[in-house]
Protein backbone atom coordinates (compact mmCIF):
# COMPACT_ATOMS: atom_id res chain seq x y z
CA UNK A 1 21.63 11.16 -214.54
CA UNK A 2 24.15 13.80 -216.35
CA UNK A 3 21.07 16.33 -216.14
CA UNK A 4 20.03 15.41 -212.60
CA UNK A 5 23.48 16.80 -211.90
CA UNK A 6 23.99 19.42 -213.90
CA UNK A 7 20.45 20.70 -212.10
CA UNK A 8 21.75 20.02 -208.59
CA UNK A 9 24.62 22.03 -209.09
CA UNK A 10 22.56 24.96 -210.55
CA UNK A 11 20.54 24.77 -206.74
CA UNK A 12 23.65 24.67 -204.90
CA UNK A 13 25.06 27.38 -207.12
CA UNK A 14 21.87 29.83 -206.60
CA UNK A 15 21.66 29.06 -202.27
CA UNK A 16 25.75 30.13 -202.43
CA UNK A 17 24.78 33.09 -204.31
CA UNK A 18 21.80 33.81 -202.08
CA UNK A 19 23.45 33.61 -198.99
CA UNK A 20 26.55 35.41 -199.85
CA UNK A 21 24.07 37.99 -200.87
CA UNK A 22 22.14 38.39 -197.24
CA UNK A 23 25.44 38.25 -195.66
CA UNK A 24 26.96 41.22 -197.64
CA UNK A 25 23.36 42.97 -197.04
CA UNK A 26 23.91 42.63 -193.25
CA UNK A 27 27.26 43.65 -192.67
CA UNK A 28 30.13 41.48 -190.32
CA UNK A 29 29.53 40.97 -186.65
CA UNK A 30 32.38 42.08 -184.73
CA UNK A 31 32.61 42.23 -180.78
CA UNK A 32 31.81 46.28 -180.48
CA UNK A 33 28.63 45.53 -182.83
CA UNK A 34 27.74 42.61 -180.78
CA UNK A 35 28.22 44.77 -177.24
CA UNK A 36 26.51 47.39 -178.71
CA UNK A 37 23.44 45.24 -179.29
CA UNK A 38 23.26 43.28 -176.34
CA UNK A 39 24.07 45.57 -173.59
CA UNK A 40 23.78 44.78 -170.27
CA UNK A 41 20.90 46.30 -168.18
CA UNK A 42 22.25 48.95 -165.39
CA UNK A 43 21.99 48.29 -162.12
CA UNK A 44 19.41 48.43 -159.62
CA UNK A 45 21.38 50.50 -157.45
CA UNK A 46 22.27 53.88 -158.84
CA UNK A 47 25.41 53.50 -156.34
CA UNK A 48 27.35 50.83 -158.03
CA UNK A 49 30.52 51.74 -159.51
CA UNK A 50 30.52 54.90 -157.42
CA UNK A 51 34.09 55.29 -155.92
CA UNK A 52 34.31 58.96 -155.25
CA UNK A 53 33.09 61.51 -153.12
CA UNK A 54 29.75 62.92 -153.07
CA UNK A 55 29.03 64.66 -149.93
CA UNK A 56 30.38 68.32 -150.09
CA UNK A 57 31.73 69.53 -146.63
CA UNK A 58 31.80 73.37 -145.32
CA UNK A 59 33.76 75.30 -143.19
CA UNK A 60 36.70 78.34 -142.70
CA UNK A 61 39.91 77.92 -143.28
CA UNK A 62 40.94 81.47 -142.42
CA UNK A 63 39.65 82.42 -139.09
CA UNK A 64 41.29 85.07 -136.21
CA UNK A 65 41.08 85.48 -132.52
CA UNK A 66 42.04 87.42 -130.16
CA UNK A 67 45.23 85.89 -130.69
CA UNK A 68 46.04 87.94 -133.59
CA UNK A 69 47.58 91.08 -132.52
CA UNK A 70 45.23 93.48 -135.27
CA UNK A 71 41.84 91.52 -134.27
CA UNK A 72 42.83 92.15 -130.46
CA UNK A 73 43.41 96.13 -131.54
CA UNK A 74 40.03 96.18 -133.16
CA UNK A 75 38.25 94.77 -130.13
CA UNK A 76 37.93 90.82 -130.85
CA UNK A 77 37.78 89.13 -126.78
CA UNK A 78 37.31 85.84 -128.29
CA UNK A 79 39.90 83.21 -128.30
CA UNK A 80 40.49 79.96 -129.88
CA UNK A 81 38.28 77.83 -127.65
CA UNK A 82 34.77 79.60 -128.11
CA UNK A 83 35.86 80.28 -131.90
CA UNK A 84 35.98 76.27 -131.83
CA UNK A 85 32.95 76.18 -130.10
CA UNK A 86 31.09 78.17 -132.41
CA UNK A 87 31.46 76.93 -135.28
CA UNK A 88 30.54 73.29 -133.91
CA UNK A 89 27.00 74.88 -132.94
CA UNK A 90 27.16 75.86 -129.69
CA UNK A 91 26.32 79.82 -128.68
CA UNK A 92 28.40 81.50 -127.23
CA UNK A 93 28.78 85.31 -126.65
CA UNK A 94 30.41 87.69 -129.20
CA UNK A 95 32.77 90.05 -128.10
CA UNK A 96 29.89 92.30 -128.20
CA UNK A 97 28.33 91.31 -125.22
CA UNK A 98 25.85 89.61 -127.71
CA UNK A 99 24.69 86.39 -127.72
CA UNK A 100 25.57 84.48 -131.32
CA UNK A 101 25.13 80.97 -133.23
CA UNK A 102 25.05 79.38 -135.93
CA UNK A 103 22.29 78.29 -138.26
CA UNK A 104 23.81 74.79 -138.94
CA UNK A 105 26.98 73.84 -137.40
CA UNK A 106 30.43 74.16 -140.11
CA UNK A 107 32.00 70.70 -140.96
CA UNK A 108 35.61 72.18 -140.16
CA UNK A 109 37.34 74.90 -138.79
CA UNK A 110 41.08 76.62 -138.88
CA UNK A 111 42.03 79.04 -136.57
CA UNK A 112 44.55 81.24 -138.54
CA UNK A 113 45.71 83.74 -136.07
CA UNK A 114 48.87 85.26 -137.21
CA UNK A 115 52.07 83.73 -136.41
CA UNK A 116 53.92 87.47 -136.16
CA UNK A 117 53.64 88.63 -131.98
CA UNK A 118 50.93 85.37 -131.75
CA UNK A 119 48.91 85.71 -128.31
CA UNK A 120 50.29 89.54 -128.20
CA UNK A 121 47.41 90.94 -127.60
CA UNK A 122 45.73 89.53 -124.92
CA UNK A 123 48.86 90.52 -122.71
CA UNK A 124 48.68 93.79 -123.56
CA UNK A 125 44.98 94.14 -122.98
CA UNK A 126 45.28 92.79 -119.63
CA UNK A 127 48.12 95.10 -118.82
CA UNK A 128 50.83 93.33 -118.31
CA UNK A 129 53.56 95.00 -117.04
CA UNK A 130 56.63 93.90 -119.60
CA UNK A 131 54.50 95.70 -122.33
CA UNK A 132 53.48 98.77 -120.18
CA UNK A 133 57.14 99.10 -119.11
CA UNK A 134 57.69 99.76 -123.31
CA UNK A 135 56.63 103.37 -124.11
CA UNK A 136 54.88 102.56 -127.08
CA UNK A 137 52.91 99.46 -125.47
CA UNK A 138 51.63 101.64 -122.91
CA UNK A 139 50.96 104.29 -125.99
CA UNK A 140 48.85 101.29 -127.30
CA UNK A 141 47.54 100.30 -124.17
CA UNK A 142 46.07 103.58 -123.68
CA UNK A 143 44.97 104.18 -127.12
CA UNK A 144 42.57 100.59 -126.11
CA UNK A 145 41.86 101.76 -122.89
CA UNK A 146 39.96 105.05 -124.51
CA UNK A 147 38.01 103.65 -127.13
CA UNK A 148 41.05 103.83 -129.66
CA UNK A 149 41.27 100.36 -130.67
CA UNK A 150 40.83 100.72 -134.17
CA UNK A 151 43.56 103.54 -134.66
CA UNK A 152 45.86 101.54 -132.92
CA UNK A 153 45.15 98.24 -134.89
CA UNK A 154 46.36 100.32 -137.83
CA UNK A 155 48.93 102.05 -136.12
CA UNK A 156 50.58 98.07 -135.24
CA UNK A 157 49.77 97.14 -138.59
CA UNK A 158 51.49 99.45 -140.16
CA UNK A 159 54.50 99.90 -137.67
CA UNK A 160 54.69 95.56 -138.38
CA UNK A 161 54.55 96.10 -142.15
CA UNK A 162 57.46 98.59 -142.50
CA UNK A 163 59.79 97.49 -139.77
CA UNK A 164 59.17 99.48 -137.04
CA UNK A 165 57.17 97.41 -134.63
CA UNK A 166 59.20 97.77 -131.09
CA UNK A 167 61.66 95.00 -131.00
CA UNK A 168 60.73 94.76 -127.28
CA UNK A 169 57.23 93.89 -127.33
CA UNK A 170 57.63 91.55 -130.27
CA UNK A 171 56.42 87.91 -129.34
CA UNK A 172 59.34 85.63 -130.64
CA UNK A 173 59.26 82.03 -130.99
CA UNK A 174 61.26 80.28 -128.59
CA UNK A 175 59.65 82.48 -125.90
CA UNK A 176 57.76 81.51 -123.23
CA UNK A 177 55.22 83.89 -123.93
CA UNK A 178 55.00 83.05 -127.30
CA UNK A 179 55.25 79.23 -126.86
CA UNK A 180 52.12 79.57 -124.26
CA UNK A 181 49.77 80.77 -127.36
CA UNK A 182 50.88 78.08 -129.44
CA UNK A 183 50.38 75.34 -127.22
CA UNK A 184 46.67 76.99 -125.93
CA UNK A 185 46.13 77.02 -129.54
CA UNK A 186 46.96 73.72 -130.21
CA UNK A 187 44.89 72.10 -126.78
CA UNK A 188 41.81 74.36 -128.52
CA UNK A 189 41.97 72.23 -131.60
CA UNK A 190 42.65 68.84 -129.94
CA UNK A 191 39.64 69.63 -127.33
CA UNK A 192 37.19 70.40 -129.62
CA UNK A 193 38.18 68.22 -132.73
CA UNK A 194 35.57 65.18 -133.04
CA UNK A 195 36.12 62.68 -135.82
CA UNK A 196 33.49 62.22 -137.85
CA UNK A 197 31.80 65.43 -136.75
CA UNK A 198 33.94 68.15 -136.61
CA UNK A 199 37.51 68.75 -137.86
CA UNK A 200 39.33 71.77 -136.07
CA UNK A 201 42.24 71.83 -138.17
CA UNK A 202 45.51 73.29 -136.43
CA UNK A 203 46.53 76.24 -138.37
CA UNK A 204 48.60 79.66 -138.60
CA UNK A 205 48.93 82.66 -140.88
CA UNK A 206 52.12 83.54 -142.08
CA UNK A 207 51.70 87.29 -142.74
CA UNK A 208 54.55 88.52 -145.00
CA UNK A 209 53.90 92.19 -145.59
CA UNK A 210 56.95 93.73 -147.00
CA UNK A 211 56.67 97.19 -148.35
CA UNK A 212 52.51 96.57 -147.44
CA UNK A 213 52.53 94.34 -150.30
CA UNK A 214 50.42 91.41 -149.34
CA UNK A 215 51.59 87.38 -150.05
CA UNK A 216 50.20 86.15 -147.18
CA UNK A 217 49.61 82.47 -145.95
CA UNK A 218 47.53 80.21 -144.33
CA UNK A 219 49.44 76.95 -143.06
CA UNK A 220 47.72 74.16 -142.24
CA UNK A 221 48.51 70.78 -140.54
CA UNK A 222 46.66 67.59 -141.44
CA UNK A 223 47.98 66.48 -137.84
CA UNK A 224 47.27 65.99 -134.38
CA UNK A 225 48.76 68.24 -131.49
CA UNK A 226 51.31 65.45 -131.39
CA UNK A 227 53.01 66.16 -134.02
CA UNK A 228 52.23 70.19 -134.65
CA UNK A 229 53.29 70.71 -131.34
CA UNK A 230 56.98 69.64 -131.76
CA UNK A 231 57.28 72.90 -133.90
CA UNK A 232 56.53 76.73 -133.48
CA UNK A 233 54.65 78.38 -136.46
CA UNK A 234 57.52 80.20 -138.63
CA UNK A 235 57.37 83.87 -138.69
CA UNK A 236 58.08 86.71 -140.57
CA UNK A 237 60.74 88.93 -138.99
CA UNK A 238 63.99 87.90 -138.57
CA UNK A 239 66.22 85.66 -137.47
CA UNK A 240 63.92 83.46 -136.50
CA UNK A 241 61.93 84.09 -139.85
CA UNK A 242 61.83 85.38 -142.98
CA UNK A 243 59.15 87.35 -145.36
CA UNK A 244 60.13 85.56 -148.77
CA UNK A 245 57.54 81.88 -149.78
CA UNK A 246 60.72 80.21 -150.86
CA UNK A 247 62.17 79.97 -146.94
CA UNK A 248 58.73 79.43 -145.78
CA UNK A 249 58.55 76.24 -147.77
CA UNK A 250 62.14 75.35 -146.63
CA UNK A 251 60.11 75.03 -143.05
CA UNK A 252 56.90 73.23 -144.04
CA UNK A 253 60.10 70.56 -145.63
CA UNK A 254 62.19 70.77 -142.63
CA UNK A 255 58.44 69.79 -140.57
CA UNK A 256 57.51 67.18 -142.28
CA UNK A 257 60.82 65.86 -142.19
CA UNK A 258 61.13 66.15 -138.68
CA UNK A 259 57.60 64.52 -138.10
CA UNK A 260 56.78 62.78 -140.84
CA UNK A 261 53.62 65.10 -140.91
CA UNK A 262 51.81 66.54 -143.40
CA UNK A 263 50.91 70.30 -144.00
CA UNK A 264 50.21 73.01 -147.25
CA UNK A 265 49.88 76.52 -147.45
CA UNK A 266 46.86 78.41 -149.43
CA UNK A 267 48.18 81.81 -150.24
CA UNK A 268 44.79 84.98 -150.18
CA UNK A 269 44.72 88.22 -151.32
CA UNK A 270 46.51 88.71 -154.39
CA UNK A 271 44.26 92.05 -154.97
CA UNK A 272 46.41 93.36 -152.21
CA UNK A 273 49.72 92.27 -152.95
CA UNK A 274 50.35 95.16 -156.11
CA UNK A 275 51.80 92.65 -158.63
CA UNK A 276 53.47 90.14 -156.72
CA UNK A 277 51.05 86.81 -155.79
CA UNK A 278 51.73 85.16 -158.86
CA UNK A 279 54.95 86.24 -160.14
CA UNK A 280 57.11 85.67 -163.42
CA UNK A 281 59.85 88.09 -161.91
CA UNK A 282 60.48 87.22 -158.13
CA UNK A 283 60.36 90.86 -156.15
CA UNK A 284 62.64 89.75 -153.74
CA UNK A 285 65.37 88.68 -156.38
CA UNK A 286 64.09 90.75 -159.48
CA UNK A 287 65.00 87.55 -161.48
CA UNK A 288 63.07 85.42 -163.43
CA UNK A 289 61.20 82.84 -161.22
CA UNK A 290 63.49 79.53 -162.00
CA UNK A 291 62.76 75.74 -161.86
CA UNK A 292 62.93 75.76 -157.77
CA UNK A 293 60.44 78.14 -157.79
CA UNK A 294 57.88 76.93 -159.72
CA UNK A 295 58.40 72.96 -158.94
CA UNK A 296 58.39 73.79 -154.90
CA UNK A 297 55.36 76.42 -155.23
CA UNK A 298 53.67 73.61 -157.01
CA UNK A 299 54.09 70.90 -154.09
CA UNK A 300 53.11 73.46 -150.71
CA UNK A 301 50.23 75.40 -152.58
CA UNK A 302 47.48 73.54 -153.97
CA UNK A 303 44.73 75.32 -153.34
CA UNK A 304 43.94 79.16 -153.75
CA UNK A 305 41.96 81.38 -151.50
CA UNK A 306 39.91 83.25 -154.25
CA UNK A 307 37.46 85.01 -152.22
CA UNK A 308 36.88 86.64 -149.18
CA UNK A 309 36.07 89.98 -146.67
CA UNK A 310 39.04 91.57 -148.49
CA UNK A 311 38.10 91.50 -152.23
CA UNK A 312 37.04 88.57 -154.37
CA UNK A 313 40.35 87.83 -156.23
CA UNK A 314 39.45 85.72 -159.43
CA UNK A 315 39.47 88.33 -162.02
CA UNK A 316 38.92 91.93 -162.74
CA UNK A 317 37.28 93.82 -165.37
CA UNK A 318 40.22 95.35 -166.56
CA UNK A 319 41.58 91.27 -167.60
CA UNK A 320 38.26 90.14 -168.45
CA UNK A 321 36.03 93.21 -170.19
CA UNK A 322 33.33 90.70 -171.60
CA UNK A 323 32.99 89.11 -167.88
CA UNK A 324 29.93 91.39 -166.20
CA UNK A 325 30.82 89.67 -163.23
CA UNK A 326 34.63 90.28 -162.92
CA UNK A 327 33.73 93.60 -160.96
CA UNK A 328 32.16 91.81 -157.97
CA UNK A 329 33.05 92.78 -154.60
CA UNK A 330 36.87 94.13 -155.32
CA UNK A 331 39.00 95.99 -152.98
CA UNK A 332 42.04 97.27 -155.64
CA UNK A 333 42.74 100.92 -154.52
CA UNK A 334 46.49 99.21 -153.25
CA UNK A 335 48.29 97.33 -151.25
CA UNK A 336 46.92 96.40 -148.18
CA UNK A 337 48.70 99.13 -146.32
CA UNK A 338 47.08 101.11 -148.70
CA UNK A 339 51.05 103.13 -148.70
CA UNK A 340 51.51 102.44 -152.81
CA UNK A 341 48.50 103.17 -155.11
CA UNK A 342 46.99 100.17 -157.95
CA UNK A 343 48.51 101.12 -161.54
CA UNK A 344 46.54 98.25 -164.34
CA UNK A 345 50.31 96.70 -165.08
CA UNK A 346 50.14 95.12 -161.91
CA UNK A 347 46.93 93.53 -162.47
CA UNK A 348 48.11 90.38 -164.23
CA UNK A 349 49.99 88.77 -161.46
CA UNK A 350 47.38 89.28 -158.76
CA UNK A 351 44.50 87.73 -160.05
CA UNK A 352 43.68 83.70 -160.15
CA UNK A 353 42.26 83.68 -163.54
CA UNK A 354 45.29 85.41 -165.17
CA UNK A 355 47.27 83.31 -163.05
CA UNK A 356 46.33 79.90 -164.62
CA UNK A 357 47.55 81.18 -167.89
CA UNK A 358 50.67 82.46 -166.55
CA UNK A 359 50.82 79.10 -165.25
CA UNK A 360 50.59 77.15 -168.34
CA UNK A 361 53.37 79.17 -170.11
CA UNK A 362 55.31 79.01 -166.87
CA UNK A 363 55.46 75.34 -167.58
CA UNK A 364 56.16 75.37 -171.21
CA UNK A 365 59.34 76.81 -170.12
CA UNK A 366 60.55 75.19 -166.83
CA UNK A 367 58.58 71.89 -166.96
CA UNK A 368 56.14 73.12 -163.65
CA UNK A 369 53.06 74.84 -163.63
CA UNK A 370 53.22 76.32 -160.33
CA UNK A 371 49.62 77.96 -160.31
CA UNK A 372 47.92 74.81 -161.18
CA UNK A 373 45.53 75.49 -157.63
CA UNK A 374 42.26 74.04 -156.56
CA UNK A 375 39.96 77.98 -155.50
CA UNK A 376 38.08 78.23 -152.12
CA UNK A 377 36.61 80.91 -150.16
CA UNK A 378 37.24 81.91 -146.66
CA UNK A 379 36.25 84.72 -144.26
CA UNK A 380 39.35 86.40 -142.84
CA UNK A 381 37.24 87.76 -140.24
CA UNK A 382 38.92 88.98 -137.23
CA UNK A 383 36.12 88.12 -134.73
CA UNK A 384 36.89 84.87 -133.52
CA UNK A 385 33.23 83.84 -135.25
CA UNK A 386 32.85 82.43 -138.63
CA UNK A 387 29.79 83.69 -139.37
CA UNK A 388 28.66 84.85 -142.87
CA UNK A 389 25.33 84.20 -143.58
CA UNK A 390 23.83 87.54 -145.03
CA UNK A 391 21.16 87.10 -141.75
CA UNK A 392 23.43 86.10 -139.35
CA UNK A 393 26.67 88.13 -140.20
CA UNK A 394 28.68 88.77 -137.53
CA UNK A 395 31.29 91.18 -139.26
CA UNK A 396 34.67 91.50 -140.06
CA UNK A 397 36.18 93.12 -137.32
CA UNK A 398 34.41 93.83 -134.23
């Protein structure tokens, strides 16, 4: 019996052994093992799960009319409503006398026209007699009148850009003339807006130009004519405006407030603005940009216009040597007045590229990154048709 036992224990002894053995061989199951080798099948439906958007929409965010007193000067008849029009598919006749549509209709349109002497021109094409009473409307006036639209779209661009546009043609806000344009702009939008379809946005350009150095603006409402129509766009000259980003972003606050609304800005054209888009020193306080700066810049402007008729603005081969591509399509001879020449030190603060970096060390030192931007493209064109498909362009200016 003592032997049985003593064998007995010598099996029990040798199956421990054995299966301690296999179960060092095989390792220890643990739960990311186990999901790991059961997984569970994907489903049918490649949709499942998906919670985002994948449907890319396209349009123009940067569109003029005849409202805008330099596309009126270079011959653009169309207004707001056939701009509108156009861009949801229908044809409609350029200012050419040509008939023009689109290949597909656009998902969305602004119409930017600038807020500066807004609905100007039109007036002063027809004639009317307050601006013909001015010498230097009726200079302009003629100037159209004799195939001189294009000297005299420089001539107002200019006189605008340094101060010297004739205080008594200027279209103020708070003027009935002025107020007129806004609200036909505004019933253009709401008539031609179809959920679902189309979105015409309602939208401005705030054109600061100071010394021809270019920061301008797009503003853009994400409201109805309810709402954007309890404001006038805010301008550049004074009192009733001002040329420096910080006050314009005092009135996109004081808007919202007012409304409860909603509206950014997307700032173009840096190539054009000799050093001073994306700024570390402010050029209208030739300080440091400071933590206001930086933290409101960073709420208005989220996106970037990067590219359009006036020079793709991302980089340039002078920041970016090794980038055969950073030479495409520029315009940097100057400002846009083309009154102060390019030098390569202002480079750095016009470009987007350049200004992500300046961004990041921005933020290292105020807690902001203020040129932390989503990039789009626009046209800027000055037709009243946003057309730029290399068959069917419709140019820049007419």
């Amino acid at each position: 019996m003592k032997a049985l036992l003593q064998i007995a224990g010598v099996a029990v002894t040798s199956v421990t052994i054995t299966f301690t053995a296999w179960a060092q061989d095989t390792g220890v199951l643990d739960k990311e093992k186990a999901e790991a080798a059961h997984k569970r099948p994907p489903a049918y439906s490649p949709y499942v799960g998906r919670d985002y958007p994948t449907r890319p929409f396209f349009g123009d965010t940067h569109l003029h009319t005849s409202f805008s007193m330099d596309a009126g000067a270079f011959g653009a008849r169309i207004g707001p409503r056939d701009a509108y029009r156009f861009a949801r598919g229908e044809e409609v006749t350029a200012s050419s006398g040509q008939p023009a549509k689109l290949s597909r209709p656009l998902d969305f349109l602004v119409v930017a026209d600038h807020s500066d002497n807004m609905g100007f021109f039109p007036d002063l094409f027809a004639g009317k007699p307050e601006l013909l009473a001015d010498p230097t409307g009726r200079k302009w006036y003629d100037m159209i009148q004799a195939g001189k639209g294009g000297e005299a779209a420089i001539e107002i661009i200019v006189s605008f850009s340094h101060g010297t546009f004739p205080k008594d043609l200027m279209y103020f806000p708070g003027t009935r003339a002025y107020r007129g344009a806004w609200q036909e702009t505004i019933a253009a939008a709401e008539r031609y807006n179809e959920p679902g379809r189309f979105t015409a946005f309602i939208g401005f350009e705030w054109t600061s130009n100071t010394n021809g150095n270019n920061l301008h603006r797009n503003v853009i409402f994400r409201d109805n004519g309810d709402k954007a129509g309890q404001v006038e766009p805010f301008t550049v000259y004074p009192p009733m405006g001002s040329d420096n980003p910080r006050d314009l972003w005092k009135w996109m606050a004081a808007y919202e407030k007012k409304t409860d609304g909603n509206v950014l800005a997307i700032a173009h054209n840096g190539n054009l603005s000799n050093g001073t888009m994306f700024p570390i020193i402010e050029s209208f306080t030739g300080k440091p940009v400071d933590r206001g700066y930086v933290e409101q810049r960073a709420k208005w402007e989220r996106l970037y216009e990067t590219t359009q008729t006036k020079g793709t603005g991302e980089s340039h081969p002078v920041l970016s040597p090794n980038d055969e591509f950073a030479s495409f399509e520029l315009w940097d001879k100057g400002n846009l007045d083309g009154s102060v020449a390019k030098t390569k030190d202002m480079l750095e603060f016009e470009y987007a590229r350049s200004a992500l970096k300046t961004g990041l060390k921005l933020e290292r030192d105020l807690g902001t990154n203020p040129y932390r931007f989503g990039l789009i493209g626009s046209s800027d064109a000055h037709t009243g048709l946003a057309a730029m498909e290399e068959d069917n362009f419709c140019d820049v200016h007419e």
